[in-house]
N, C-alpha and C. Protein backbone atom coordinates (compact mmCIF):
# COMPACT_ATOMS: atom_id res chain seq x y z
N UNK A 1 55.62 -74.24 11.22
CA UNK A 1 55.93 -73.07 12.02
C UNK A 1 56.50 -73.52 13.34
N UNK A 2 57.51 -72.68 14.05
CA UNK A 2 58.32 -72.94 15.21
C UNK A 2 57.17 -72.67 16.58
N UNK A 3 57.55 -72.93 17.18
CA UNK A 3 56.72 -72.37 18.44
C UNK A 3 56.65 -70.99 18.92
N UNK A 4 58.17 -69.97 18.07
CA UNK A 4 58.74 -69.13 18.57
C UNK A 4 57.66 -68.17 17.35
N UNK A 5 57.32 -68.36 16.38
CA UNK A 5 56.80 -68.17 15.24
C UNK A 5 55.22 -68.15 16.10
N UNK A 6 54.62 -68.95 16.42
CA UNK A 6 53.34 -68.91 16.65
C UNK A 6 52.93 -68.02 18.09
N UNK A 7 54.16 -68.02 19.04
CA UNK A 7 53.79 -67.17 19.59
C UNK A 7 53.96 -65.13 19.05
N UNK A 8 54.61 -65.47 18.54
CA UNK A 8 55.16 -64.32 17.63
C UNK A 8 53.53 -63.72 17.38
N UNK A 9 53.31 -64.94 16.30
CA UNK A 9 51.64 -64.50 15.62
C UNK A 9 50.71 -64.21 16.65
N UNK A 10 50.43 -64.82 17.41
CA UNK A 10 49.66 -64.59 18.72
C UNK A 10 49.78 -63.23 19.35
N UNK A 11 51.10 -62.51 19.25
CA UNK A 11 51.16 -61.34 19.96
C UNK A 11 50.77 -60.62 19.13
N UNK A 12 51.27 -60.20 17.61
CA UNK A 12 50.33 -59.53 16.75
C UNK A 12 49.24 -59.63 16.44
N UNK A 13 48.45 -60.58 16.64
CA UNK A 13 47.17 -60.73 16.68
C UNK A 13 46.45 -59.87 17.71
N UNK A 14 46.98 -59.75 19.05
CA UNK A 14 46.75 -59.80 20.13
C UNK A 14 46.80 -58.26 20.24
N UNK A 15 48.10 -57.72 19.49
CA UNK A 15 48.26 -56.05 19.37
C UNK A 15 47.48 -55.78 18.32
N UNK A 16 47.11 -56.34 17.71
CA UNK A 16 45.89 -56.13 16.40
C UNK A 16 44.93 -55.58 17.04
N UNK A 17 44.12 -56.76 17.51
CA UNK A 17 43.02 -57.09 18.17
C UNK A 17 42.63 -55.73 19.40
N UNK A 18 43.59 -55.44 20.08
CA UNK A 18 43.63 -54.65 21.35
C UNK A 18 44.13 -52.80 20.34
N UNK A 19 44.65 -52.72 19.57
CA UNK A 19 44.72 -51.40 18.79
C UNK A 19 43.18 -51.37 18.43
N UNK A 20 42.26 -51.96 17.70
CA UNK A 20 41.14 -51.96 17.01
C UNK A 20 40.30 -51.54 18.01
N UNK A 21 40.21 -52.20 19.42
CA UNK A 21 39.30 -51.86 20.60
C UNK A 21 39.47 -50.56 20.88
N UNK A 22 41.15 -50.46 21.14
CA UNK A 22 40.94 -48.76 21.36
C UNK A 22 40.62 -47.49 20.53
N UNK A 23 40.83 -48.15 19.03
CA UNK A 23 40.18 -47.31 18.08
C UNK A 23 38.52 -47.23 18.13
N UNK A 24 38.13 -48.34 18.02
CA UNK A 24 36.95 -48.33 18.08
C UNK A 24 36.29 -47.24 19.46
N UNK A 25 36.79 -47.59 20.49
CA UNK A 25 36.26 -46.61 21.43
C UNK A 25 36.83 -45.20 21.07
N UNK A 26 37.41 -45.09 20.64
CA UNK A 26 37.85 -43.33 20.65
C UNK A 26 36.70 -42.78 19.56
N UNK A 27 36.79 -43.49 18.43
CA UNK A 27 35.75 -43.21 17.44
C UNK A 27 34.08 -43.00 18.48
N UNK A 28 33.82 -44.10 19.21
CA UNK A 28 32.36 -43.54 19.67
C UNK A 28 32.30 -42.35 20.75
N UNK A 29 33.37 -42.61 21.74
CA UNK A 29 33.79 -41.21 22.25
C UNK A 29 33.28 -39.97 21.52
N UNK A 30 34.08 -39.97 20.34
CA UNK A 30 33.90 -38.88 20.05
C UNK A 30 32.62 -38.74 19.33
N UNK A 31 31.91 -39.53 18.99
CA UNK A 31 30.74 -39.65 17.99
C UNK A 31 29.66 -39.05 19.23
N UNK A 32 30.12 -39.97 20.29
CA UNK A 32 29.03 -39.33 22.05
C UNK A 32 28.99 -38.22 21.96
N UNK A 33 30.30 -37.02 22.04
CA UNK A 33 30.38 -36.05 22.27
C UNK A 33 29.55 -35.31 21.32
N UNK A 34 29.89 -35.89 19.99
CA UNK A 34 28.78 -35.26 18.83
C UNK A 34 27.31 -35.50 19.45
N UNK A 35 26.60 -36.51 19.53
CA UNK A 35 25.74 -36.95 19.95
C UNK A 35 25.13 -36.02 20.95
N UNK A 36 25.67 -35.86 22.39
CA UNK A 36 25.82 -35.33 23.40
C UNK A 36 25.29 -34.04 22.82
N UNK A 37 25.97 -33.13 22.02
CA UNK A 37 25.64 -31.46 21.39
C UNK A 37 24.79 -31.48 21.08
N UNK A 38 24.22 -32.93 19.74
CA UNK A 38 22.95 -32.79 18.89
C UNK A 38 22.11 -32.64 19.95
N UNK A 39 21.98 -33.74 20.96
CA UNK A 39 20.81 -33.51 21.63
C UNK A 39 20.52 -32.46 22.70
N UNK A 40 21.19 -31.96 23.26
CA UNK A 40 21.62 -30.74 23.85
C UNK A 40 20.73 -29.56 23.35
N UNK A 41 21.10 -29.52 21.64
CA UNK A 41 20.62 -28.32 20.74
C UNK A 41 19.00 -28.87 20.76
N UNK A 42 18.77 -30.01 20.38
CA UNK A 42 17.57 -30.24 20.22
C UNK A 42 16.62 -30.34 21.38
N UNK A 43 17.04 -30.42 22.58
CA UNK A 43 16.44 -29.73 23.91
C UNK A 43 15.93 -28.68 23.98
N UNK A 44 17.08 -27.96 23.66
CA UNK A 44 17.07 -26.43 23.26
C UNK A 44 15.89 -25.68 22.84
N UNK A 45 15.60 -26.52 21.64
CA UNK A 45 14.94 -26.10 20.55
C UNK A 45 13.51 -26.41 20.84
N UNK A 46 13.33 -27.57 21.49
CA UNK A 46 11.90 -28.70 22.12
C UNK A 46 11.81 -27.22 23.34
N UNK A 47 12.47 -26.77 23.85
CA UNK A 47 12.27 -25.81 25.52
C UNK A 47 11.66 -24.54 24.09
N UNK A 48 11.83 -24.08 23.69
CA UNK A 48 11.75 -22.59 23.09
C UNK A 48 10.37 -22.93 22.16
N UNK A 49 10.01 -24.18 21.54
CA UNK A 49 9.20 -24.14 21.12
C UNK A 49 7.73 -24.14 22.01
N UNK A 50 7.97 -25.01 23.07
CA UNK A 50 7.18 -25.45 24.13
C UNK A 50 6.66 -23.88 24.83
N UNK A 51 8.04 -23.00 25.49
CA UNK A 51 7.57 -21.54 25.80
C UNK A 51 6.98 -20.64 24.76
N UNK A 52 7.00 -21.17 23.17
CA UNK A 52 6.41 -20.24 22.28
C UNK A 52 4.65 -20.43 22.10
N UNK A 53 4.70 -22.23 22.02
CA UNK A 53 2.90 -22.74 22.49
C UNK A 53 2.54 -22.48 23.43
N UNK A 54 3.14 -22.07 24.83
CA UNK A 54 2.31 -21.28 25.65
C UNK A 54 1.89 -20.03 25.88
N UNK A 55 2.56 -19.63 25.01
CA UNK A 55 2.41 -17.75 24.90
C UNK A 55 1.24 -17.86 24.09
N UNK A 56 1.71 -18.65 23.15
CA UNK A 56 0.25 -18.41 21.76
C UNK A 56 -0.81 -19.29 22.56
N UNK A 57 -1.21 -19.87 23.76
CA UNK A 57 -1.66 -20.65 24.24
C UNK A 57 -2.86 -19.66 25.09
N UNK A 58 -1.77 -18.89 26.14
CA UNK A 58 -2.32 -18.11 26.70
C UNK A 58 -2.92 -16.82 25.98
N UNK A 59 -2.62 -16.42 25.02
CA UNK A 59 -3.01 -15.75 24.27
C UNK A 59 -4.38 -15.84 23.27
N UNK A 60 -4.25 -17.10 23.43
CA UNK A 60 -5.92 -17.70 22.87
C UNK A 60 -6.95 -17.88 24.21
N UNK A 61 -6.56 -18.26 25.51
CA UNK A 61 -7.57 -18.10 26.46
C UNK A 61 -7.89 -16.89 26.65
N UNK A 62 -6.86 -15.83 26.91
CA UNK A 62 -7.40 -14.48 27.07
C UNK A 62 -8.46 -13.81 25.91
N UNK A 63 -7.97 -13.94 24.88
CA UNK A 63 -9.32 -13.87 23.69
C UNK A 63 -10.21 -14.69 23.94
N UNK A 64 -10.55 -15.93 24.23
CA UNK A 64 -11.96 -16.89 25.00
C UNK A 64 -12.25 -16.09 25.89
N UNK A 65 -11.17 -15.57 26.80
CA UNK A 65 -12.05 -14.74 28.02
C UNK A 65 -12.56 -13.25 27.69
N UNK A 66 -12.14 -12.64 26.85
CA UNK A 66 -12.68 -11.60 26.58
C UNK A 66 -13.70 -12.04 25.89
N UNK A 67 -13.96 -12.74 24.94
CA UNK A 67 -15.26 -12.85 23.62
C UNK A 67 -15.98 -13.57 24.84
N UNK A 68 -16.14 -14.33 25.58
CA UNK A 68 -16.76 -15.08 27.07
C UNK A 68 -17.85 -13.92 27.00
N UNK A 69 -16.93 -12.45 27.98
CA UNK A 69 -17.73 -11.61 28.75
C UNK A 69 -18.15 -10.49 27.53
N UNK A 70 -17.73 -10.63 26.23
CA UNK A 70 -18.82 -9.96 25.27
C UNK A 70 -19.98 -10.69 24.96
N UNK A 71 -20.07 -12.07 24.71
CA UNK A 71 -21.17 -12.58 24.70
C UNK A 71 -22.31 -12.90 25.78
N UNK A 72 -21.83 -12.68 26.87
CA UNK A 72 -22.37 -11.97 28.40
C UNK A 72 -23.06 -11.06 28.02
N UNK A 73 -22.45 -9.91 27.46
CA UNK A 73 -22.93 -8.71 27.25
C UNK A 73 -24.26 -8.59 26.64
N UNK A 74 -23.99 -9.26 25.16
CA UNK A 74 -24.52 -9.71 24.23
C UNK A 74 -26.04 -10.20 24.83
N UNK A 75 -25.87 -11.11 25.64
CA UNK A 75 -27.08 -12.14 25.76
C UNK A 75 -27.65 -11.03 27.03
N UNK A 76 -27.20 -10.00 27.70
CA UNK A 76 -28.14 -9.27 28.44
C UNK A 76 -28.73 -8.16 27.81
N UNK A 77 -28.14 -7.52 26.79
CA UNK A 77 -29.00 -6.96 25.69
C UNK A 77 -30.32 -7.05 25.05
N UNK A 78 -29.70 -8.61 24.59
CA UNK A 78 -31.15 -9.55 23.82
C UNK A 78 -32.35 -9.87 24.92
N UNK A 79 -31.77 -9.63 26.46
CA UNK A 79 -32.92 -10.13 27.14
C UNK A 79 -33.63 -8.79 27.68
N UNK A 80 -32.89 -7.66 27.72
CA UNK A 80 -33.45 -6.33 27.84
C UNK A 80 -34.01 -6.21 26.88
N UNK A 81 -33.53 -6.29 25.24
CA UNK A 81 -34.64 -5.67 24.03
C UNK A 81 -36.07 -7.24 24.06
N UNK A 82 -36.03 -8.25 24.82
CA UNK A 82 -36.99 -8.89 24.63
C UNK A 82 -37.80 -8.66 25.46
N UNK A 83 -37.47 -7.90 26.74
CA UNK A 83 -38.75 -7.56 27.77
C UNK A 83 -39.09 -6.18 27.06
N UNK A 84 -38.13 -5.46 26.46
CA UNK A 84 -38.54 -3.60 25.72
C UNK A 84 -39.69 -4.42 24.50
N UNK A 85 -39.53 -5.74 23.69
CA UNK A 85 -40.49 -5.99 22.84
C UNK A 85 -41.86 -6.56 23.64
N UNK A 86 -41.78 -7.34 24.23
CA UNK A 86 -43.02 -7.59 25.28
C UNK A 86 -43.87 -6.47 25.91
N UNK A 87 -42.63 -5.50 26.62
CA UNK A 87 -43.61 -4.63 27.25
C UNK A 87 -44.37 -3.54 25.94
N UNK A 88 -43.57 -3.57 24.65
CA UNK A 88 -44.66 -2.73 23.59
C UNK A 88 -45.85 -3.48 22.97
N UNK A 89 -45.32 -4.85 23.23
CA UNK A 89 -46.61 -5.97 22.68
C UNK A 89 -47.48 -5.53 23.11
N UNK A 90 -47.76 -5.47 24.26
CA UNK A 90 -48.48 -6.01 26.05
C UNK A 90 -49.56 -4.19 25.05
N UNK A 91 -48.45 -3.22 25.58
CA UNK A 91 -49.05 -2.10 25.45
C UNK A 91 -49.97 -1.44 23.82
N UNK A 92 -49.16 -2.23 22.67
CA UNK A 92 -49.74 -2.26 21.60
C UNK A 92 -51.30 -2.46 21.39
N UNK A 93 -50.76 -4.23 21.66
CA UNK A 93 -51.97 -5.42 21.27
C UNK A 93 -53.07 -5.41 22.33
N UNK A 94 -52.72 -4.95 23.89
CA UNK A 94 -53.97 -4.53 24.85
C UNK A 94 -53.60 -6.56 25.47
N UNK A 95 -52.48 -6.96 25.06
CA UNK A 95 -52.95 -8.31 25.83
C UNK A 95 -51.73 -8.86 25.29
N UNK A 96 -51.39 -10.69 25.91
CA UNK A 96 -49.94 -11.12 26.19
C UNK A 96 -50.23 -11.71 25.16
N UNK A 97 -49.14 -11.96 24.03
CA UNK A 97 -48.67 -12.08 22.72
C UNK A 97 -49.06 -13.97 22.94
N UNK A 98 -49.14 -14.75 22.31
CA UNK A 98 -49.18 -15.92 22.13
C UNK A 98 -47.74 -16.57 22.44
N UNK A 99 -48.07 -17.58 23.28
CA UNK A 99 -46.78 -18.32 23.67
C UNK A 99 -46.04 -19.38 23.14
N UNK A 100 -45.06 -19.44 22.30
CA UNK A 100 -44.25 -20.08 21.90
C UNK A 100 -44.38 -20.99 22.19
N UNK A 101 -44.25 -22.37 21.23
CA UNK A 101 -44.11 -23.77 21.27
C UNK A 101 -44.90 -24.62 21.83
């Protein structure tokens, strides 16, 4: 081969080499931009689910807080019908019922 020949090859190599780079980048470019949307949407989707577990979130404390102050309720009942059973003991039996445990 001539010298005129090898530089020849060298430049097509060289325009080879340098076409492929810029292909290659346009291809991830655009693959980013894809990329870029997917995750975008999937933000999206992570935000809406996140505001949907707090609704159903808060929505379960407020039921804890209501069943809370029914079982409030509850346990001042049981301690009114246990002094209403004492005070009929007391008045029944003529004397204080035997003490537990």
């Amino acid at each position: 081969m001539t010298m005129s020949q090898v530089w020849a090859v060298i430049g097509i190599m060289g325009a080879a080499f340098a076409a492929m780079i810029g292909l290659v980048f346009r291809a991830m470019s655009q693959h980013g931009r894809a990329l870029t949307a997917e995750v975008g949407t999937i933000h999206h989707k992570i935000d809406g689910l996140r505001n949907e577990m707090t609704a159903k979130f808060d929505h379960v404390f407020e039921r804890i807080d209501s069943l809370s102050g029914r079982v409030e309720r509850l346990e001042t009942k049981v301690e009114t019908l246990d002094r209403d059973v004492h005070s009929l003991t007391i008045r029944v039996m003529g004397n204080e019922p035997p003490k537990e445990g």
